[in-house]
PDB file of N, CA and C in Angstrom:
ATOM      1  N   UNK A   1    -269.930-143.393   3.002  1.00  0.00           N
ATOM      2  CA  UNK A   1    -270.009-144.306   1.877  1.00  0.00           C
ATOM      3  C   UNK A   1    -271.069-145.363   2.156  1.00  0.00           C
ATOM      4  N   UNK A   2    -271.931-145.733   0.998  1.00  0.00           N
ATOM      5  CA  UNK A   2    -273.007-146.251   1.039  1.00  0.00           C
ATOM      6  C   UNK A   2    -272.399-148.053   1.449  1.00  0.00           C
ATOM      7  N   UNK A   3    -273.244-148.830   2.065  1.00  0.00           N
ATOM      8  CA  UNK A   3    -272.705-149.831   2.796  1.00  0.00           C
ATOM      9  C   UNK A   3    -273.717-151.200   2.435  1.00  0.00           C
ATOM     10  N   UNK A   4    -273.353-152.271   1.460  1.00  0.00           N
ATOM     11  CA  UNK A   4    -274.249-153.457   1.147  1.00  0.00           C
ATOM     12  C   UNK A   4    -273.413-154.549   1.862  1.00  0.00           C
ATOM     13  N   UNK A   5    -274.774-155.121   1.862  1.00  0.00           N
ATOM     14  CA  UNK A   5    -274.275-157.042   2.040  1.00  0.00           C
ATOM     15  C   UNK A   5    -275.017-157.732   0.910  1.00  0.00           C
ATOM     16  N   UNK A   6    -274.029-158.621   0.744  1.00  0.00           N
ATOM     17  CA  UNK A   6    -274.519-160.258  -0.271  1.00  0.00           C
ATOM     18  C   UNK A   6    -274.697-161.417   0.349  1.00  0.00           C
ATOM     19  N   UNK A   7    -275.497-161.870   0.399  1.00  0.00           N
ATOM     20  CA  UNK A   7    -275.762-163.183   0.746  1.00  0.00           C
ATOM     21  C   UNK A   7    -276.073-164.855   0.052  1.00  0.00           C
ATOM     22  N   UNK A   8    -275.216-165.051  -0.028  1.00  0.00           N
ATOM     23  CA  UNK A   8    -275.706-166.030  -0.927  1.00  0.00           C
ATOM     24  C   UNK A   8    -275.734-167.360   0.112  1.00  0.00           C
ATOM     25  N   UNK A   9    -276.890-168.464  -0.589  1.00  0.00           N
ATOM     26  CA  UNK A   9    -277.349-169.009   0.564  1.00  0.00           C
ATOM     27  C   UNK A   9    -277.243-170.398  -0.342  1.00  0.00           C
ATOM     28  N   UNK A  10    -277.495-171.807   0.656  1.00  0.00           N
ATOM     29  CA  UNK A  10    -277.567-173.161   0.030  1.00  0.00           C
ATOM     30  C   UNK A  10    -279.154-173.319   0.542  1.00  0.00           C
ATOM     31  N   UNK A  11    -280.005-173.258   0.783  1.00  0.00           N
ATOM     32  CA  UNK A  11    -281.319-173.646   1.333  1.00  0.00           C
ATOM     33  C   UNK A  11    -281.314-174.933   1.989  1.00  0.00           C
ATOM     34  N   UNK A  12    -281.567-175.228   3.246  1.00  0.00           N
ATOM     35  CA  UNK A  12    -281.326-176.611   4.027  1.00  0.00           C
ATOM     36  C   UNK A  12    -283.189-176.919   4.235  1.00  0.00           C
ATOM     37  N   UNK A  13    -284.171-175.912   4.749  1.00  0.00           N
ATOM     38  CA  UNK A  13    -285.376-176.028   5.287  1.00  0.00           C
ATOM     39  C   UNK A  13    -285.838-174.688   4.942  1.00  0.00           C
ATOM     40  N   UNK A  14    -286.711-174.770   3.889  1.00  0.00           N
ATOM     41  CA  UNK A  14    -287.592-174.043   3.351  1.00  0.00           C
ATOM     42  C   UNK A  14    -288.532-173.255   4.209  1.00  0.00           C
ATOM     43  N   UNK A  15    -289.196-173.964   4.934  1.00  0.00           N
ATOM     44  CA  UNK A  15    -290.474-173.441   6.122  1.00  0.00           C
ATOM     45  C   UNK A  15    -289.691-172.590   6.889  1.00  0.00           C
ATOM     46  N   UNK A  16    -288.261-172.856   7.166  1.00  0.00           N
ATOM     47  CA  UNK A  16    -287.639-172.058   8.753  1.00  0.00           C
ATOM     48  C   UNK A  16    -286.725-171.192   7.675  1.00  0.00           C
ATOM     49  N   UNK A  17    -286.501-171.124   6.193  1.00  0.00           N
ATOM     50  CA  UNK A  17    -286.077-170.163   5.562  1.00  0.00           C
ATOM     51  C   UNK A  17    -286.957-169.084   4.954  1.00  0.00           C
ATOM     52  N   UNK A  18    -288.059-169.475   5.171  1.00  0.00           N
ATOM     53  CA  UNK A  18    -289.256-168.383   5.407  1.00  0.00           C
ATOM     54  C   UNK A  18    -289.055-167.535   6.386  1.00  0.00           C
ATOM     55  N   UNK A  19    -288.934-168.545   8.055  1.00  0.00           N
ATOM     56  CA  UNK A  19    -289.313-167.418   9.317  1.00  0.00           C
ATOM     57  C   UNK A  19    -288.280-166.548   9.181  1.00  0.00           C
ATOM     58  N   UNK A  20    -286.830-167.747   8.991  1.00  0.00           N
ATOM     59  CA  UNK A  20    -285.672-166.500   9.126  1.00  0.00           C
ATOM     60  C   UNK A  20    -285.317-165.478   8.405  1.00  0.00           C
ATOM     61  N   UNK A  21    -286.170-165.229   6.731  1.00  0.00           N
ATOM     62  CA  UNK A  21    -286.380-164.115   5.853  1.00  0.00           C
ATOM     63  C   UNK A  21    -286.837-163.005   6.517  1.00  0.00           C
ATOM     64  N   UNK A  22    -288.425-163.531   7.153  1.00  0.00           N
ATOM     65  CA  UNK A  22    -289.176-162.673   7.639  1.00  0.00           C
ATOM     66  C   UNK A  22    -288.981-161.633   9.002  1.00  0.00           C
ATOM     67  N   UNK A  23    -287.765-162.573   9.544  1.00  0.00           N
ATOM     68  CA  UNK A  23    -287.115-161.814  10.717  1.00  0.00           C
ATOM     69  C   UNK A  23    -286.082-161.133  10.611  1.00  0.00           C
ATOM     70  N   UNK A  24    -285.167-161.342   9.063  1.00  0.00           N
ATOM     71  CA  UNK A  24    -284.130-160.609   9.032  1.00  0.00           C
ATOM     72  C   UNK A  24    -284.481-159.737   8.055  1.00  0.00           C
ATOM     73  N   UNK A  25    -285.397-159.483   7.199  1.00  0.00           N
ATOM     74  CA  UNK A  25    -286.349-158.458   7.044  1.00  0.00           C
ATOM     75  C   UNK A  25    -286.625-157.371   8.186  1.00  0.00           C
ATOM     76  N   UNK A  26    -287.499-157.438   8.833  1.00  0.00           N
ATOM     77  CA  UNK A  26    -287.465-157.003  10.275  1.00  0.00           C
ATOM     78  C   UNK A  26    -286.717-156.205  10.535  1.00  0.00           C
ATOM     79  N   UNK A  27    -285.321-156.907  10.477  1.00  0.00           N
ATOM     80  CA  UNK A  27    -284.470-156.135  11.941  1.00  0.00           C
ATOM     81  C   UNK A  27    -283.593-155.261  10.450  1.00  0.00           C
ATOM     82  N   UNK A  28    -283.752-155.627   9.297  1.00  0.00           N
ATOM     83  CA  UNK A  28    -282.657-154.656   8.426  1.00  0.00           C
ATOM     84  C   UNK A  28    -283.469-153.373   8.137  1.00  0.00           C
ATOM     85  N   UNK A  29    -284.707-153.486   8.224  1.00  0.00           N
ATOM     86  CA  UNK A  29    -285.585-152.142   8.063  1.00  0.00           C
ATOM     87  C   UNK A  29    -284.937-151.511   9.781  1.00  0.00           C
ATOM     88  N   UNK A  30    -285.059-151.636  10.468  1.00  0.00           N
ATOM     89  CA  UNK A  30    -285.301-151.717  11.881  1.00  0.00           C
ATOM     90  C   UNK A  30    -284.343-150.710  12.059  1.00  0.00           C
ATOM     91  N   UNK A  31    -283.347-151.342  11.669  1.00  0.00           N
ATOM     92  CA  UNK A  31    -281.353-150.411  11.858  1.00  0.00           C
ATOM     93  C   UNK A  31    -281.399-149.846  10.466  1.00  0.00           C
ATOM     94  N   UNK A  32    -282.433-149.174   9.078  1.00  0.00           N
ATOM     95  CA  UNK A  32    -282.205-148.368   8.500  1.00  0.00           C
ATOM     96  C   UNK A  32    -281.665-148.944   7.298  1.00  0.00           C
ATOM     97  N   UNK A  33    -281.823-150.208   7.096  1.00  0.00           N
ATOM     98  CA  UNK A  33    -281.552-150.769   5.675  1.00  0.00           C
ATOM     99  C   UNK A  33    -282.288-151.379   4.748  1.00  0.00           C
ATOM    100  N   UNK A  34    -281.923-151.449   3.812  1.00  0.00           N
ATOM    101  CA  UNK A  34    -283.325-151.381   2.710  1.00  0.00           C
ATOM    102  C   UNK A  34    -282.742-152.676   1.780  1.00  0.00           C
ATOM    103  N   UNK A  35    -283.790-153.967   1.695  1.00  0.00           N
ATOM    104  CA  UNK A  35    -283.205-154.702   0.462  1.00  0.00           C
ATOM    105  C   UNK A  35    -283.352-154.097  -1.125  1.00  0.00           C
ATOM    106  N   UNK A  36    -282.232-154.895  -1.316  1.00  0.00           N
ATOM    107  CA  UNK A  36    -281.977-154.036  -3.175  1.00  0.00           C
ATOM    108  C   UNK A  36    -282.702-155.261  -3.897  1.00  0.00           C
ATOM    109  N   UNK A  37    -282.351-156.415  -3.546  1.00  0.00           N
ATOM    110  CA  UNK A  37    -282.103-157.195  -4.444  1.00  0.00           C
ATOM    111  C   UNK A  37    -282.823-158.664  -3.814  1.00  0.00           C
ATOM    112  N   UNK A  38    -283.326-159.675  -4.230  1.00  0.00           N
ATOM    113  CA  UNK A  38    -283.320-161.037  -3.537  1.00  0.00           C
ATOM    114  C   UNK A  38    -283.890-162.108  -4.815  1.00  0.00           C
ATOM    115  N   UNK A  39    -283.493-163.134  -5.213  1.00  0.00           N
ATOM    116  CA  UNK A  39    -284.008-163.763  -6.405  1.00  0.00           C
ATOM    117  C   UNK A  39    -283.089-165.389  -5.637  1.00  0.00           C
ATOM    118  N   UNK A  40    -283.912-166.089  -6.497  1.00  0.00           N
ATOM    119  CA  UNK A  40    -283.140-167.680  -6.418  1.00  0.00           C
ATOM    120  C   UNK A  40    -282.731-167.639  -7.822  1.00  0.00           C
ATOM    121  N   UNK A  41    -281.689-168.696  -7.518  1.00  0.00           N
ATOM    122  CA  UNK A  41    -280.979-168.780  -8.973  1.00  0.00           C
ATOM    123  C   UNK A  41    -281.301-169.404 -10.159  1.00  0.00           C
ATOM    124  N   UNK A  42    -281.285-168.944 -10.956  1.00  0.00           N
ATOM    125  CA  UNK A  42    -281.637-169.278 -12.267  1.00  0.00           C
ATOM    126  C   UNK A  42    -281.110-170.561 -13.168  1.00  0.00           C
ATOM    127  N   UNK A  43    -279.561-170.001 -13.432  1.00  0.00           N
ATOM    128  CA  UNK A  43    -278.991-170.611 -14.037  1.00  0.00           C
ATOM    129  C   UNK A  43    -277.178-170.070 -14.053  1.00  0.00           C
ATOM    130  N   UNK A  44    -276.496-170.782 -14.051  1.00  0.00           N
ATOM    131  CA  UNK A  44    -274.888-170.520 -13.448  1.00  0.00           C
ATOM    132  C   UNK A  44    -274.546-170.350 -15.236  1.00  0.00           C
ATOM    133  N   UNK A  45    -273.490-169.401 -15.779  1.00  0.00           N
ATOM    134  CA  UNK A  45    -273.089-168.717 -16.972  1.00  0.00           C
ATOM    135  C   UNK A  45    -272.124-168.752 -16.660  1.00  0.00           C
ATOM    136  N   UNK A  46    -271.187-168.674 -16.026  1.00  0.00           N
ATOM    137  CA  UNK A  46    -269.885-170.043 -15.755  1.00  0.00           C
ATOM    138  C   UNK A  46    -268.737-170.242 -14.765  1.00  0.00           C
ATOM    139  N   UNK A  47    -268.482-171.019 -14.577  1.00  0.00           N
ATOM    140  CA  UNK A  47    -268.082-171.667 -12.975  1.00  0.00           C
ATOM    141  C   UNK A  47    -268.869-172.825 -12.600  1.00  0.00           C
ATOM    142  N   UNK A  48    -268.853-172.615 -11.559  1.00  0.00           N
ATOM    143  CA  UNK A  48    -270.024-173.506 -10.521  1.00  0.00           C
ATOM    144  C   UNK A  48    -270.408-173.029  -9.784  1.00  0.00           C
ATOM    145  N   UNK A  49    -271.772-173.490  -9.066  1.00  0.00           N
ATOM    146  CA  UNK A  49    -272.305-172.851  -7.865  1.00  0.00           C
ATOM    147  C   UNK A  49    -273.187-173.692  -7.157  1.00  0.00           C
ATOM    148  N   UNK A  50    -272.582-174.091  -6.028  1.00  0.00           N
ATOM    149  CA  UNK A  50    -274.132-174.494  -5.382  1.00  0.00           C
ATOM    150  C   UNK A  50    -275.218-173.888  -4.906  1.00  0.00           C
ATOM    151  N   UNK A  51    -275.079-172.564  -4.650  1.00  0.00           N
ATOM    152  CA  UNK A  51    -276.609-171.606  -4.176  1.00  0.00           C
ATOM    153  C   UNK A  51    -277.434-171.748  -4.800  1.00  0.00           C
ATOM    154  N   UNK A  52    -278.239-171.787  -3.567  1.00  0.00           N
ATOM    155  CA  UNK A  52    -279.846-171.610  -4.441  1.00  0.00           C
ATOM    156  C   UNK A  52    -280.106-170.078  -4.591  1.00  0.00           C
ATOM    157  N   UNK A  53    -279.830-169.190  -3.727  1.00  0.00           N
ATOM    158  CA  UNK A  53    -280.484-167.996  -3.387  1.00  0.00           C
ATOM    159  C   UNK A  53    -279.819-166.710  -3.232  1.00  0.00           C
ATOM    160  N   UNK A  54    -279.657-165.665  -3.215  1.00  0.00           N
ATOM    161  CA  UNK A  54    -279.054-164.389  -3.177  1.00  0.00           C
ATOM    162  C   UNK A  54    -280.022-163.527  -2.917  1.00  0.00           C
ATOM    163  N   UNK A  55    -279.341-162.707  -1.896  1.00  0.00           N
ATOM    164  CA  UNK A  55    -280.004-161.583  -1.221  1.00  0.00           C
ATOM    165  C   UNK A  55    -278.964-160.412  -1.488  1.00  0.00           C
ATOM    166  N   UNK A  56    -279.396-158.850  -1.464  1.00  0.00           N
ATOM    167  CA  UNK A  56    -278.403-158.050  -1.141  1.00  0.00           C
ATOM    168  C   UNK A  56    -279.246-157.032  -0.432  1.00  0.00           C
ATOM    169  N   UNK A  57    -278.936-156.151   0.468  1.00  0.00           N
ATOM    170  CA  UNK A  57    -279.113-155.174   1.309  1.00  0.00           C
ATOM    171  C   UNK A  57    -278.133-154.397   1.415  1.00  0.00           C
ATOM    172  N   UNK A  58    -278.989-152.860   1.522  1.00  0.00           N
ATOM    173  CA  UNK A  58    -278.035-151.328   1.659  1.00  0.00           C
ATOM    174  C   UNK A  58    -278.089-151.163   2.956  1.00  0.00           C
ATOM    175  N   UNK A  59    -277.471-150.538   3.207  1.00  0.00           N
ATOM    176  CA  UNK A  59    -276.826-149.317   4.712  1.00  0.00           C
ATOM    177  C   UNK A  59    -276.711-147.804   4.208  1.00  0.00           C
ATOM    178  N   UNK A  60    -276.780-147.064   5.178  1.00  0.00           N
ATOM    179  CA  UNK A  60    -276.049-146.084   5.217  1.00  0.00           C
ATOM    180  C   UNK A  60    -274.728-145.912   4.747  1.00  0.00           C
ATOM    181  N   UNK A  61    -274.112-146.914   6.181  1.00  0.00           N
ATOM    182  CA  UNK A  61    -272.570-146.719   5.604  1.00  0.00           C
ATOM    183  C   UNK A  61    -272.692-148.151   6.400  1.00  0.00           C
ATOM    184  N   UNK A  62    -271.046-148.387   6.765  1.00  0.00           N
ATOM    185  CA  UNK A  62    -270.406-149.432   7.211  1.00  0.00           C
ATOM    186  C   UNK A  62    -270.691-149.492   8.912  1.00  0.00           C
ATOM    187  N   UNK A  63    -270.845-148.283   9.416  1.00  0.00           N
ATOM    188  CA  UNK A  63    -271.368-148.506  10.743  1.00  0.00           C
ATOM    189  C   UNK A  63    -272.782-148.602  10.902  1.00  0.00           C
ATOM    190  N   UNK A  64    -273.823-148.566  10.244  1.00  0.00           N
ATOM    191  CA  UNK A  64    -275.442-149.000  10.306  1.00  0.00           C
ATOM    192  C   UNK A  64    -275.263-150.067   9.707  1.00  0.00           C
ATOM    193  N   UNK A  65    -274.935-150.994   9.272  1.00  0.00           N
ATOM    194  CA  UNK A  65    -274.598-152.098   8.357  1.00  0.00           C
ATOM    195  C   UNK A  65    -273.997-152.891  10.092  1.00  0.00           C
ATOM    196  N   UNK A  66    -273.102-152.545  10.220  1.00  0.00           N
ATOM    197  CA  UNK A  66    -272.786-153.396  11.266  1.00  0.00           C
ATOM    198  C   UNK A  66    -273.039-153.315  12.774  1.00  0.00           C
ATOM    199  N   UNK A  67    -274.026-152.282  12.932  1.00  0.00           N
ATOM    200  CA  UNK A  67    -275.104-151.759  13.907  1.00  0.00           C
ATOM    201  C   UNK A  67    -276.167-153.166  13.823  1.00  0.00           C
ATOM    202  N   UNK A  68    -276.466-153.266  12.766  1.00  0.00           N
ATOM    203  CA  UNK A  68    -277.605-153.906  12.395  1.00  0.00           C
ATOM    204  C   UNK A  68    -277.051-155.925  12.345  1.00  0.00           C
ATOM    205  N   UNK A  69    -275.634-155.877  11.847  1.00  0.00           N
ATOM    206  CA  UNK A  69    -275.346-157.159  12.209  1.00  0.00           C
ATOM    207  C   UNK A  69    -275.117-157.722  13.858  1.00  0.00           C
ATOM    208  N   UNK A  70    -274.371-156.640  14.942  1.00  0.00           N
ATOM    209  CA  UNK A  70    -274.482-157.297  15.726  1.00  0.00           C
ATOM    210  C   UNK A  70    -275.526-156.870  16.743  1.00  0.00           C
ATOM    211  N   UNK A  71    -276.762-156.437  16.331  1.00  0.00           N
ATOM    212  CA  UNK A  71    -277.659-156.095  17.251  1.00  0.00           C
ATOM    213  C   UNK A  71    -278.046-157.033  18.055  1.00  0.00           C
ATOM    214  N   UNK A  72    -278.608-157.210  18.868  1.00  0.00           N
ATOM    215  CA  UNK A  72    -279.508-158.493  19.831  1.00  0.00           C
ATOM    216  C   UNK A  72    -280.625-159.009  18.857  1.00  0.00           C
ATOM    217  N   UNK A  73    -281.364-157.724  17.950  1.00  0.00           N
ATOM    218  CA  UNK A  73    -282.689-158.325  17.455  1.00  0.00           C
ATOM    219  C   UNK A  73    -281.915-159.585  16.272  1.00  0.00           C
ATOM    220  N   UNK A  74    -280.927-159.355  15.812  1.00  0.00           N
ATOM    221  CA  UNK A  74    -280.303-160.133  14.156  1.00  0.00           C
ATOM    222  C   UNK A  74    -279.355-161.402  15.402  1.00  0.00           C
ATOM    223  N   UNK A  75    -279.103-160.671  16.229  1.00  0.00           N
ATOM    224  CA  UNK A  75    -278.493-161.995  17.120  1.00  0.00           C
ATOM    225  C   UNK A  75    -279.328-163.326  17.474  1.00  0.00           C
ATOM    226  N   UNK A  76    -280.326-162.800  17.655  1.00  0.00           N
ATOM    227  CA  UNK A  76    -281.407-163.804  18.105  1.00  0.00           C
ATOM    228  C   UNK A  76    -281.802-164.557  17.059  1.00  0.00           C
ATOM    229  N   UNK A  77    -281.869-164.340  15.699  1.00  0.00           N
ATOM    230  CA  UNK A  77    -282.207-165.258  14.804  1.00  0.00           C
ATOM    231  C   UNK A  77    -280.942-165.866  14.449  1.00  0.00           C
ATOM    232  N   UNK A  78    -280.009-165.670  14.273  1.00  0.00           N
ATOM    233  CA  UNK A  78    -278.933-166.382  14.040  1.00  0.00           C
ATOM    234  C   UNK A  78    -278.657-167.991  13.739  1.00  0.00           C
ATOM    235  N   UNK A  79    -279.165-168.725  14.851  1.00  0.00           N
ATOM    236  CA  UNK A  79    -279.742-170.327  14.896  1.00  0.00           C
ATOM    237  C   UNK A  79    -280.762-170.491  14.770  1.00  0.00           C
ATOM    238  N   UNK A  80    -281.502-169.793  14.259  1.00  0.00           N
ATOM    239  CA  UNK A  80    -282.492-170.525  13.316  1.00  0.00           C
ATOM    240  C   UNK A  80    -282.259-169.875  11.709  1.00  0.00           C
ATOM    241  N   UNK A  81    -281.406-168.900  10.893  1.00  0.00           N
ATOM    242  CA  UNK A  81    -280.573-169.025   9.902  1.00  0.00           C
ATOM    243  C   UNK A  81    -279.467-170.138   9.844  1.00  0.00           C
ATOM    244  N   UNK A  82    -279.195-170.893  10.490  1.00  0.00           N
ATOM    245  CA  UNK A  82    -278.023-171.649  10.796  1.00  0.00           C
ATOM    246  C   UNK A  82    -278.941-173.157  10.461  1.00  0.00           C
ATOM    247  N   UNK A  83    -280.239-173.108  11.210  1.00  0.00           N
ATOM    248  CA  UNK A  83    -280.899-174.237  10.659  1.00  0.00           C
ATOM    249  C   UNK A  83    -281.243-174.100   9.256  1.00  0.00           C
ATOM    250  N   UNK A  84    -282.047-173.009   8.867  1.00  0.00           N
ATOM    251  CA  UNK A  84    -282.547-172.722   7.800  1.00  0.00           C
ATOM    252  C   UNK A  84    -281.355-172.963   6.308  1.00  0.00           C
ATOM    253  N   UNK A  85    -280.278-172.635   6.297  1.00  0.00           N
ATOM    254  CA  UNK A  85    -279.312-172.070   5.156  1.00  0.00           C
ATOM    255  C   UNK A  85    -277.816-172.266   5.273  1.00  0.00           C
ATOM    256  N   UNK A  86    -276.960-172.839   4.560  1.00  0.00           N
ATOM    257  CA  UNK A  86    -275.800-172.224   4.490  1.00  0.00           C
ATOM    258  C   UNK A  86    -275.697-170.748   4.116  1.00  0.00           C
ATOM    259  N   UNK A  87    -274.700-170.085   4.671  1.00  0.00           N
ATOM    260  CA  UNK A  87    -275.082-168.851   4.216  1.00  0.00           C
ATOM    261  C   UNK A  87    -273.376-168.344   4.239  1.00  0.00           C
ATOM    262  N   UNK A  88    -273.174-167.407   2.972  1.00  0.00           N
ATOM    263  CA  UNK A  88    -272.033-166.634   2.767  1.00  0.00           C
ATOM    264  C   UNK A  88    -272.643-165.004   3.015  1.00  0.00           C
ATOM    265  N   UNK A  89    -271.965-164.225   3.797  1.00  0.00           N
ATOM    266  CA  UNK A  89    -272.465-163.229   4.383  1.00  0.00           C
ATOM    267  C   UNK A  89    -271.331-162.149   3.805  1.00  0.00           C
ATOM    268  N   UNK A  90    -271.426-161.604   3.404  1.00  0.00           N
ATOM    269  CA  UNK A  90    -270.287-160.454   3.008  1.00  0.00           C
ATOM    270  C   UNK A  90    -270.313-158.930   2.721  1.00  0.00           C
ATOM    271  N   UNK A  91    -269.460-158.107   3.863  1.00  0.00           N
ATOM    272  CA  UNK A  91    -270.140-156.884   3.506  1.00  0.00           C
ATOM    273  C   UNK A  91    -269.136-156.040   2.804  1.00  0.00           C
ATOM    274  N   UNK A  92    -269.630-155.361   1.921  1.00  0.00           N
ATOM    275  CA  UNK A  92    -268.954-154.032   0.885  1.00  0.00           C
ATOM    276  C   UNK A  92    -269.179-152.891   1.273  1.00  0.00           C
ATOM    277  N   UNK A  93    -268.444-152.032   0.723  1.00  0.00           N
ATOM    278  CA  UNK A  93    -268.655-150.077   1.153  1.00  0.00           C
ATOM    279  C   UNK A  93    -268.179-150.026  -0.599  1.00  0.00           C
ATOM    280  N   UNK A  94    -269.176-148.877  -0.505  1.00  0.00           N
ATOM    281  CA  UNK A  94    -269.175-148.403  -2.372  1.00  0.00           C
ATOM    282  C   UNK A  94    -267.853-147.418  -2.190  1.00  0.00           C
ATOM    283  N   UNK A  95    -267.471-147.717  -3.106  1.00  0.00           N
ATOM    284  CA  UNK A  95    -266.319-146.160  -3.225  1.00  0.00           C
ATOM    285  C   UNK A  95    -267.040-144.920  -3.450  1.00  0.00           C
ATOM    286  N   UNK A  96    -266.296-143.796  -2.883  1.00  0.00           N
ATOM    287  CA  UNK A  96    -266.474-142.498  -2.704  1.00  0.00           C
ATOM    288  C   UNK A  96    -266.017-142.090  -4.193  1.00  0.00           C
TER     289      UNK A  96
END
């Protein structure tokens, strides 16, 4: 079963939410995953929200998905996403 993450983010530092794009880019091609999706937000249609930003990325399945989260290369950026973003990280498996 095919395997995504969502990310939705608060933006803290723009410049170091660049590097840490560009590195977690990187390492999701790296372990075999492909972004679907990435946009800043527009406009909230109802609720609330503080995000600025949303990302989503595919897997294979649930084990390349989490191959790829706790690798060393996605480990290593970690604190500098931590500077860069609040970040909600969440992963799904599509139904069969």
């Amino acid at each position: 079963m095919t395997a995504i993450f969502v990310a939705t983010m608060k933006i803290k530092d723009g410049k170091k939410m660049g590097e840490y794009g560009a590195g977690a880019r990187a390492t999701i091609k790296q372990y075999g995953g492909e972004m679907v999706f990435r946009a800043n937000k527009r406009e909230v249609l109802a609720g609330s929200s503080d995000v600025d930003a949303v990302v989503i990325a595919k897997f294979a399945d649930m084990d390349a998905l989490n191959a790829w989260h706790d690798s060393d290369e996605y480990q290593a950026i970690i604190p500098l996403r931590d500077e860069a973003v609040d970040m909600v990280l969440i992963s799904y498996e599509t139904p069969s």
